[in-house]
C-alpha atoms as a PDB file:
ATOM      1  CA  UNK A   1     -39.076 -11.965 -15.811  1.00  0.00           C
ATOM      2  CA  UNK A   2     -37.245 -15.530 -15.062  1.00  0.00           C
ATOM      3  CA  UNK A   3     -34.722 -14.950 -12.844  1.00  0.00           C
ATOM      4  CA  UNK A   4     -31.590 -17.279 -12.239  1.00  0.00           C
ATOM      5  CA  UNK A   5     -30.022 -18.401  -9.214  1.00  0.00           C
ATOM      6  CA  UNK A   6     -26.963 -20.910  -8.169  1.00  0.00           C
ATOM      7  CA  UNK A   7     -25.889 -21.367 -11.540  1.00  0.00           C
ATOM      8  CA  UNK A   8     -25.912 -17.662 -12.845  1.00  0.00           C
ATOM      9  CA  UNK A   9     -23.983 -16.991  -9.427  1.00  0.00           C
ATOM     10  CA  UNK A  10     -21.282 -19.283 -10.118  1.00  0.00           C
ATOM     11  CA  UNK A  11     -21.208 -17.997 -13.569  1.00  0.00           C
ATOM     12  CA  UNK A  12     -20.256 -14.514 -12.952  1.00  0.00           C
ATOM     13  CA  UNK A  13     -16.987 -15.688 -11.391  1.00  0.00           C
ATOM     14  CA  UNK A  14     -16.247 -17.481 -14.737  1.00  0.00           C
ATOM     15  CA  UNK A  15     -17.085 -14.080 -16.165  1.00  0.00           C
ATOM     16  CA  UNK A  16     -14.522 -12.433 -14.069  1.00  0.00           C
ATOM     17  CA  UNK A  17     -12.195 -14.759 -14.879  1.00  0.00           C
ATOM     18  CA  UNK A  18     -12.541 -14.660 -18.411  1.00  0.00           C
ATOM     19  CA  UNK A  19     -12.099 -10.724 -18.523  1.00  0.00           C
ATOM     20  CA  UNK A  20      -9.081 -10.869 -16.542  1.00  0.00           C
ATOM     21  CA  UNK A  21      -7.583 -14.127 -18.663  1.00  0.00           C
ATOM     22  CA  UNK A  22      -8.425 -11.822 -22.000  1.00  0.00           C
ATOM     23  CA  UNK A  23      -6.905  -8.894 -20.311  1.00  0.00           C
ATOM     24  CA  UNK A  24      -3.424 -11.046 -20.019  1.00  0.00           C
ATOM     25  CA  UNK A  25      -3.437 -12.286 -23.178  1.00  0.00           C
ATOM     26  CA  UNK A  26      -4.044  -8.133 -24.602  1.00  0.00           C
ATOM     27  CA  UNK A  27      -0.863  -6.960 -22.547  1.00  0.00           C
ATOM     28  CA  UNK A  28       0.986  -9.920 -23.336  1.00  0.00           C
ATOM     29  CA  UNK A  29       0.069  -9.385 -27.657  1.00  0.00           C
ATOM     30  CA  UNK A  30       0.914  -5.336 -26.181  1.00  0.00           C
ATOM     31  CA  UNK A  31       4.406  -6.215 -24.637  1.00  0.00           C
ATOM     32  CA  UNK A  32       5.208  -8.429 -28.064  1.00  0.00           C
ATOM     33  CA  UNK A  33       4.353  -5.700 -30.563  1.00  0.00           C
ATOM     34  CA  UNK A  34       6.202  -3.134 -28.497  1.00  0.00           C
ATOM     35  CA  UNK A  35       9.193  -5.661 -28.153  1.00  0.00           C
ATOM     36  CA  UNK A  36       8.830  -6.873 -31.964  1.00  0.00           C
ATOM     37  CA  UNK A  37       7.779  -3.642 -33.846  1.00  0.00           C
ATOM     38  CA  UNK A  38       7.179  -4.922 -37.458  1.00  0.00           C
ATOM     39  CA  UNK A  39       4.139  -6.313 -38.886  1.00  0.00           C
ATOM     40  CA  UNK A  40       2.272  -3.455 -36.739  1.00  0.00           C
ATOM     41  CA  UNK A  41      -1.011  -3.415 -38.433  1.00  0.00           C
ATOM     42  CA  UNK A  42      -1.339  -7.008 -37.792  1.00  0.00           C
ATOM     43  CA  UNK A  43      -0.390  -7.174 -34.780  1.00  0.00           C
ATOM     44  CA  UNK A  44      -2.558  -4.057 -33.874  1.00  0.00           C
ATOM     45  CA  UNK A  45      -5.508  -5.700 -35.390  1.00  0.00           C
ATOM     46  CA  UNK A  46      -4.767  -8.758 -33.085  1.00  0.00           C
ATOM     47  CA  UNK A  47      -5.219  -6.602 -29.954  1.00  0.00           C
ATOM     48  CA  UNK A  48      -7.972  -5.116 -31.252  1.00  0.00           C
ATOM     49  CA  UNK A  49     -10.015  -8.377 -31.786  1.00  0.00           C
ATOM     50  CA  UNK A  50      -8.850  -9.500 -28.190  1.00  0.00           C
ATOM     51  CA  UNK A  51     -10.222  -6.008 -26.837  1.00  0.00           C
ATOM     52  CA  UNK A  52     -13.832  -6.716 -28.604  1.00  0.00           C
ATOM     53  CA  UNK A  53     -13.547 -10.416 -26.611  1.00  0.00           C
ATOM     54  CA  UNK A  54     -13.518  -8.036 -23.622  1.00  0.00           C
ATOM     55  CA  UNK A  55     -16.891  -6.470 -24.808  1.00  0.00           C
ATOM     56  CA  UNK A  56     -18.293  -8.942 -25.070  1.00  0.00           C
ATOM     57  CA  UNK A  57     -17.682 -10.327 -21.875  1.00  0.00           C
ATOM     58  CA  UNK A  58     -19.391  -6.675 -20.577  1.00  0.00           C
ATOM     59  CA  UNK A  59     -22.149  -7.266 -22.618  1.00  0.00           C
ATOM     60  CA  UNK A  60     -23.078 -10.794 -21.089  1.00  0.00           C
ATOM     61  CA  UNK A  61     -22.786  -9.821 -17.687  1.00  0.00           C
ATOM     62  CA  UNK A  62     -24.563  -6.872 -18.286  1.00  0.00           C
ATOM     63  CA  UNK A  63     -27.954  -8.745 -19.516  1.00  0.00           C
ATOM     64  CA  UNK A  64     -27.242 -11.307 -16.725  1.00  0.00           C
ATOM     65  CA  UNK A  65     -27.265  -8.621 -13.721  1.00  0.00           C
ATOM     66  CA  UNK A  66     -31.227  -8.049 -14.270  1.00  0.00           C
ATOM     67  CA  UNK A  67     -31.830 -11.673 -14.589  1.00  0.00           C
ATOM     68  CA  UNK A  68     -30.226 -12.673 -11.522  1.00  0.00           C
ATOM     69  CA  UNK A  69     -32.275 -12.671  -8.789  1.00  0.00           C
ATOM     70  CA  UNK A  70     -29.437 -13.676  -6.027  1.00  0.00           C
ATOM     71  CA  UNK A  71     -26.051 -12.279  -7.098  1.00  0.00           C
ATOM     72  CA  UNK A  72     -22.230 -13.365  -5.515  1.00  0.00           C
ATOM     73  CA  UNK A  73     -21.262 -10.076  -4.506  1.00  0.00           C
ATOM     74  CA  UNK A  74     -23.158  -7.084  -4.964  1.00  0.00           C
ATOM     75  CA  UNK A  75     -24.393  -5.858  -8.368  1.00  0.00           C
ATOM     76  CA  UNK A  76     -22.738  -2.566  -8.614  1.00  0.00           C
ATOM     77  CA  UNK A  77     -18.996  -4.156  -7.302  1.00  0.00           C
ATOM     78  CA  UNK A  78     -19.820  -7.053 -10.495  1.00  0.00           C
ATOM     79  CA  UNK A  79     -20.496  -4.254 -12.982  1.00  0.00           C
ATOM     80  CA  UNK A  80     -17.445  -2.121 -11.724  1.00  0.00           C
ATOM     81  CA  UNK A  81     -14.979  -4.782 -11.449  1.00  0.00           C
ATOM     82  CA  UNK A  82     -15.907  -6.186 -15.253  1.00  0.00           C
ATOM     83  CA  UNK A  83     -15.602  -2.326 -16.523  1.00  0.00           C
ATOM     84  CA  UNK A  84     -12.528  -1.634 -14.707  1.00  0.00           C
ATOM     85  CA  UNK A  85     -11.086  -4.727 -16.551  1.00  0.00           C
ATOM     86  CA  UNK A  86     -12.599  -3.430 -19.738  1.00  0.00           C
ATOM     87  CA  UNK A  87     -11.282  -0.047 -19.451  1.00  0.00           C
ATOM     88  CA  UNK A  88      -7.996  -1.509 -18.956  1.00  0.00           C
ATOM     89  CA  UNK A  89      -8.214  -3.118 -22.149  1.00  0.00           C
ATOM     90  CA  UNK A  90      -9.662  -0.423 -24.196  1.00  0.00           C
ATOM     91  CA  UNK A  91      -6.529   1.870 -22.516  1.00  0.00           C
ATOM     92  CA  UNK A  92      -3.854  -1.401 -23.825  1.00  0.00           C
ATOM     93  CA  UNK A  93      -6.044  -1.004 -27.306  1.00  0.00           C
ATOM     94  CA  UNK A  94      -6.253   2.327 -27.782  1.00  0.00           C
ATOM     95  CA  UNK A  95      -2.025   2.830 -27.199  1.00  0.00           C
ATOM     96  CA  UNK A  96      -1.806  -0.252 -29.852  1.00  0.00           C
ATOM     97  CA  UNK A  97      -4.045   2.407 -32.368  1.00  0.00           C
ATOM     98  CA  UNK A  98      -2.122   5.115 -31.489  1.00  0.00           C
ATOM     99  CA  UNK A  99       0.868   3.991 -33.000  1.00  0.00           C
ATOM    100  CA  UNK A 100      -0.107   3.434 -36.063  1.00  0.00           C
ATOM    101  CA  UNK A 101      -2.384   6.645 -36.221  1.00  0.00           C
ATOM    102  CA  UNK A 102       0.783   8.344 -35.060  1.00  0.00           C
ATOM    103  CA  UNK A 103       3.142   6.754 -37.812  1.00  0.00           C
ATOM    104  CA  UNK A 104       5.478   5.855 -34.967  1.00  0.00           C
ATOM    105  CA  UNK A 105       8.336   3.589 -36.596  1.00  0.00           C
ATOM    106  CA  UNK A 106      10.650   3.207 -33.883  1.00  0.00           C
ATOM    107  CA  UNK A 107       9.530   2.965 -30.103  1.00  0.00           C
ATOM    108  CA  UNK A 108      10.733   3.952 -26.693  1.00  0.00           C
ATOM    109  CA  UNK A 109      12.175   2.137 -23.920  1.00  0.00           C
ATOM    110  CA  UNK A 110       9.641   3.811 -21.327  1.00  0.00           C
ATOM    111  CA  UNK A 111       6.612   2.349 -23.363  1.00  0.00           C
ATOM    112  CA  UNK A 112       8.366  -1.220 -23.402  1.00  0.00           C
ATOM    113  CA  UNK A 113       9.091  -1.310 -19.525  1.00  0.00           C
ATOM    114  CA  UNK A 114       5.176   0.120 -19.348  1.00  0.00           C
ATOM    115  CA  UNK A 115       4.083  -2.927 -21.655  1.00  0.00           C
ATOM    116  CA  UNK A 116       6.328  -5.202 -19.076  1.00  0.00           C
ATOM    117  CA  UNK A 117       4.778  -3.857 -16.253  1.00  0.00           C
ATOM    118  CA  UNK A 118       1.003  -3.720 -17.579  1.00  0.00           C
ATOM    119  CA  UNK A 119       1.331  -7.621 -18.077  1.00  0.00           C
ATOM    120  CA  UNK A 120       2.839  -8.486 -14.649  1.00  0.00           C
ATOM    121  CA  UNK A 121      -0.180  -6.148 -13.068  1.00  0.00           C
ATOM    122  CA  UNK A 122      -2.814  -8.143 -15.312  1.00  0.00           C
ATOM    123  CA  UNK A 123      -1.412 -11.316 -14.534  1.00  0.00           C
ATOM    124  CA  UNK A 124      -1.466 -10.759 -10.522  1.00  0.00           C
ATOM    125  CA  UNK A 125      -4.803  -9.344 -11.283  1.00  0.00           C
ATOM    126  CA  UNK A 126      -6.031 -12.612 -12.702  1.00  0.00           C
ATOM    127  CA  UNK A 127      -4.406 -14.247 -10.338  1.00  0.00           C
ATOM    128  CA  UNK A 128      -6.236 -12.374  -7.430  1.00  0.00           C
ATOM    129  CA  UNK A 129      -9.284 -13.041  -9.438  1.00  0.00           C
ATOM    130  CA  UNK A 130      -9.138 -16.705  -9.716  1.00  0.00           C
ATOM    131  CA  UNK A 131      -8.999 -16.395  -5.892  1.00  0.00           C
ATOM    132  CA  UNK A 132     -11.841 -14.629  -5.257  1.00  0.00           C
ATOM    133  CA  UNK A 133     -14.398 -17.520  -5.083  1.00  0.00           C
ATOM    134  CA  UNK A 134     -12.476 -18.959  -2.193  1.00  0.00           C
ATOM    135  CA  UNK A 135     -12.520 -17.157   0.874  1.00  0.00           C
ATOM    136  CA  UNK A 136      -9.257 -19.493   2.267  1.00  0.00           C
ATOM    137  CA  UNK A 137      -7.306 -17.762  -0.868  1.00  0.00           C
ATOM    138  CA  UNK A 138      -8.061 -14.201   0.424  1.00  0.00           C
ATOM    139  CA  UNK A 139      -4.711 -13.824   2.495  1.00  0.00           C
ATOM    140  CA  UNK A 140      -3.004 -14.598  -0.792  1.00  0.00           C
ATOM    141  CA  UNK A 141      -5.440 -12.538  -3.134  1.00  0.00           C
ATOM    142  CA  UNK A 142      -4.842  -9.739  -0.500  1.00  0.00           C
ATOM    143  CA  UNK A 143      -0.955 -10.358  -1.514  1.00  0.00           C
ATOM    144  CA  UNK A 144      -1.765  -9.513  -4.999  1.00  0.00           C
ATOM    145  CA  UNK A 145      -3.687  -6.690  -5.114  1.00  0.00           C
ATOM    146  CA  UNK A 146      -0.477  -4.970  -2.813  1.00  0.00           C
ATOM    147  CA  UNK A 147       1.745  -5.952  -5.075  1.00  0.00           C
ATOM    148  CA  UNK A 148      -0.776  -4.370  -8.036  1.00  0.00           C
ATOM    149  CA  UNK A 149      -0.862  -0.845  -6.046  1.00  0.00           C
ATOM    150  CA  UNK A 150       2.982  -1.568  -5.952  1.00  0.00           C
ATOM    151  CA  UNK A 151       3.436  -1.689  -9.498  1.00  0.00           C
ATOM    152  CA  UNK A 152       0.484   0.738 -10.219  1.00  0.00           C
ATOM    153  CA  UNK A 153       3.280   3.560  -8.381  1.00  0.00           C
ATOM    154  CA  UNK A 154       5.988   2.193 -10.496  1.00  0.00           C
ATOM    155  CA  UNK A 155       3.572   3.155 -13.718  1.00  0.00           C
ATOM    156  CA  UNK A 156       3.808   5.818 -12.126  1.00  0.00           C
ATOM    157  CA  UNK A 157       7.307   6.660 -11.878  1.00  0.00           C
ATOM    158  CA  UNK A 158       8.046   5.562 -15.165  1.00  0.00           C
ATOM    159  CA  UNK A 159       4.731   7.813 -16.823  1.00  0.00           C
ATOM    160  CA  UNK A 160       7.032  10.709 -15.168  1.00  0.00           C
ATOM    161  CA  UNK A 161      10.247   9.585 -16.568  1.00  0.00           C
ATOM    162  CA  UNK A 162       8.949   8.859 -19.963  1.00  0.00           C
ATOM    163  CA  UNK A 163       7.270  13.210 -19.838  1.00  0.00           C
ATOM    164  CA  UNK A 164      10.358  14.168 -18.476  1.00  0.00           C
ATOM    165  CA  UNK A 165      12.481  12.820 -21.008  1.00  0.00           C
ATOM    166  CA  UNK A 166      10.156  14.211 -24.123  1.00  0.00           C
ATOM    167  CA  UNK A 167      10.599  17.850 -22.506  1.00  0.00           C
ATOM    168  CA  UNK A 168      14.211  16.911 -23.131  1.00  0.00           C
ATOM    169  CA  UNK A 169      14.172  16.541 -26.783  1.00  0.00           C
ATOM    170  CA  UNK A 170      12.727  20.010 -27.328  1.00  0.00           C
ATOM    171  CA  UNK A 171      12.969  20.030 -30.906  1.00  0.00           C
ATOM    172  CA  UNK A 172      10.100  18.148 -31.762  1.00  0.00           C
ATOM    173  CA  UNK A 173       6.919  19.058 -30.932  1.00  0.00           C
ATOM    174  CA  UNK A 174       4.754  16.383 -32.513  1.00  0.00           C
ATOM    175  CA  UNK A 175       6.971  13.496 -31.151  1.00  0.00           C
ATOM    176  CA  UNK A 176       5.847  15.013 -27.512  1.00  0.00           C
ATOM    177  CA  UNK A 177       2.305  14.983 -27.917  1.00  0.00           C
ATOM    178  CA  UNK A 178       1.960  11.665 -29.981  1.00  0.00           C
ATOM    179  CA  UNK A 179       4.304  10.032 -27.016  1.00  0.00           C
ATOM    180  CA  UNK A 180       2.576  12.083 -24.214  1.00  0.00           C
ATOM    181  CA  UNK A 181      -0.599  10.244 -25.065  1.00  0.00           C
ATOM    182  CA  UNK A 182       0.449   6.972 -26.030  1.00  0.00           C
ATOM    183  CA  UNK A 183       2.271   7.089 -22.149  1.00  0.00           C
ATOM    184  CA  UNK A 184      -0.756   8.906 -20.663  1.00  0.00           C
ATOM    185  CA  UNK A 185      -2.939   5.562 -22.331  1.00  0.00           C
ATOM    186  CA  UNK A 186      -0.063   2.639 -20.864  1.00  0.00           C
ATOM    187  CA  UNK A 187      -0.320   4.403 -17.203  1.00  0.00           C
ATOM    188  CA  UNK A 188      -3.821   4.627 -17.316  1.00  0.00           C
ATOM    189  CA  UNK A 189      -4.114   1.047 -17.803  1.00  0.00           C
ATOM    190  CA  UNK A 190      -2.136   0.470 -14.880  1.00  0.00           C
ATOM    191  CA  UNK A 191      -4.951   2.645 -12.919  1.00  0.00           C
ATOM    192  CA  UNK A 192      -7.729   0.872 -14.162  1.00  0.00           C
ATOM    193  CA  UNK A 193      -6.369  -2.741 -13.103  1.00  0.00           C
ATOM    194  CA  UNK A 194      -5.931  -1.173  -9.376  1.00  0.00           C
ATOM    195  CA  UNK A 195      -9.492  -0.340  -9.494  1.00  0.00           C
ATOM    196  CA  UNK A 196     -10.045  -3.662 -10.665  1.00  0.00           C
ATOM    197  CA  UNK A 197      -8.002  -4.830  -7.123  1.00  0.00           C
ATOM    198  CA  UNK A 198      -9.560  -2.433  -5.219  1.00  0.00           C
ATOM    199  CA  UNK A 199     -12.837  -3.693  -5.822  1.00  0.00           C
ATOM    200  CA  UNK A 200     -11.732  -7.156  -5.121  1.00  0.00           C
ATOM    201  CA  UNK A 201     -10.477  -6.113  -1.720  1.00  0.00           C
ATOM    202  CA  UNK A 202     -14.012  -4.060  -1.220  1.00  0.00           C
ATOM    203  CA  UNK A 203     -15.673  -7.656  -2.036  1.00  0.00           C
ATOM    204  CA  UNK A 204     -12.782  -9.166  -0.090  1.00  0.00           C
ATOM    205  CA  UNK A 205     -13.800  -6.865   3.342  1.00  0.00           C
ATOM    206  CA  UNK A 206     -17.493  -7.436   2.938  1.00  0.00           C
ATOM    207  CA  UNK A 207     -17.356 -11.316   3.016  1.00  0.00           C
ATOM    208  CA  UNK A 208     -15.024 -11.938   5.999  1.00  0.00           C
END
């Protein structure tokens, strides 16, 4: 087996960072088709060649782990934080799907300010990420991952809101389920990107 050292170790970071820079850019084409509904299957399609980027990514690092003799933080933390990242994507790809498997032709405001929100999370995420190599950034990396719990409770909130207001409207049934788990799909992304952060913090805690 040849095994890799100094440069595969730098190169996981740049894997990080990639997942978490093609993670933005899946909210971000998220937040515009929610914001801009027409053209849907195109712009579904988009997000769903931006969520196959992010398997790849998982792929790479995956055949790189057993090839890497010396690792930058430990193996199972590198495999968790890429497939927290991953699962946040497949979540922000998965809603995208949803509405046009679901025929939905006019969205909700709860689903836009979830869009808004995912995309501020990912971008402190990447943030963090880009931080991670550089153990004078951790006070500010630290910063980011509170302010990702901070919006992961306002996902929250507004997950509640959005249920709450579908038990309102009573009178149709399908509109609740199709809506329950398009919002059930937007707040889990929001959890996944906090596991994302709480790994970092894990890796953060163990390198001090």
């Amino acid at each position: 087996m040849n095994f890799t050292f100094l440069p595969a170790e730098v190169k996981f970071y740049d894997y990080f960072q990639h997942a978490t820079a093609n993670l933005v850019e899946g909210a971000q084409a998220l937040k515009t088709l929610l914001d801009d509904y027409k053209d849907v299957q195109k712009q579904v399609d988009r997000i769903g060649e931006i969520e196959h980027q992010g398997d790849l990514i998982v792929h790479d690092v995956t055949n790189l782990l057993p090839r890497t003799l010396i690792t930058p933080i430990d193996s199972e933390d590198i495999q968790r934080l890429v497939s927290a990242v991953d699962d946040a994507l497949d979540a922000v790809n998965a809603a995208a799907e949803r509405l046009v498997i679901y025929q939905v032709t006019e969205v909700k405001d709860v689903a836009r300010q979830l869009a808004a929100l995912i995309v501020e999370s990912a971008q402190e995420l990447d943030a963090a990420m880009r931080g991670l190599q550089n153990k004078k950034m951790y006070a500010q990396v630290h910063e980011r991952i509170v302010q990702i719990n901070t919006l992961e409770n306002n996902g929250d909130r507004l997950f509640q809101q959005g249920l709450s207001e579908l038990v309102a409207c009573r009178g149709d049934v399908f509109d609740f389920i199709r809506w329950k788990e398009i919002y059930e799909l937007l707040e889990a992304t929001t959890d996944r990107i906090e596991d994302a952060g709480d790994v970092i913090q894990k890796v953060m805690i163990a390198n001090v």
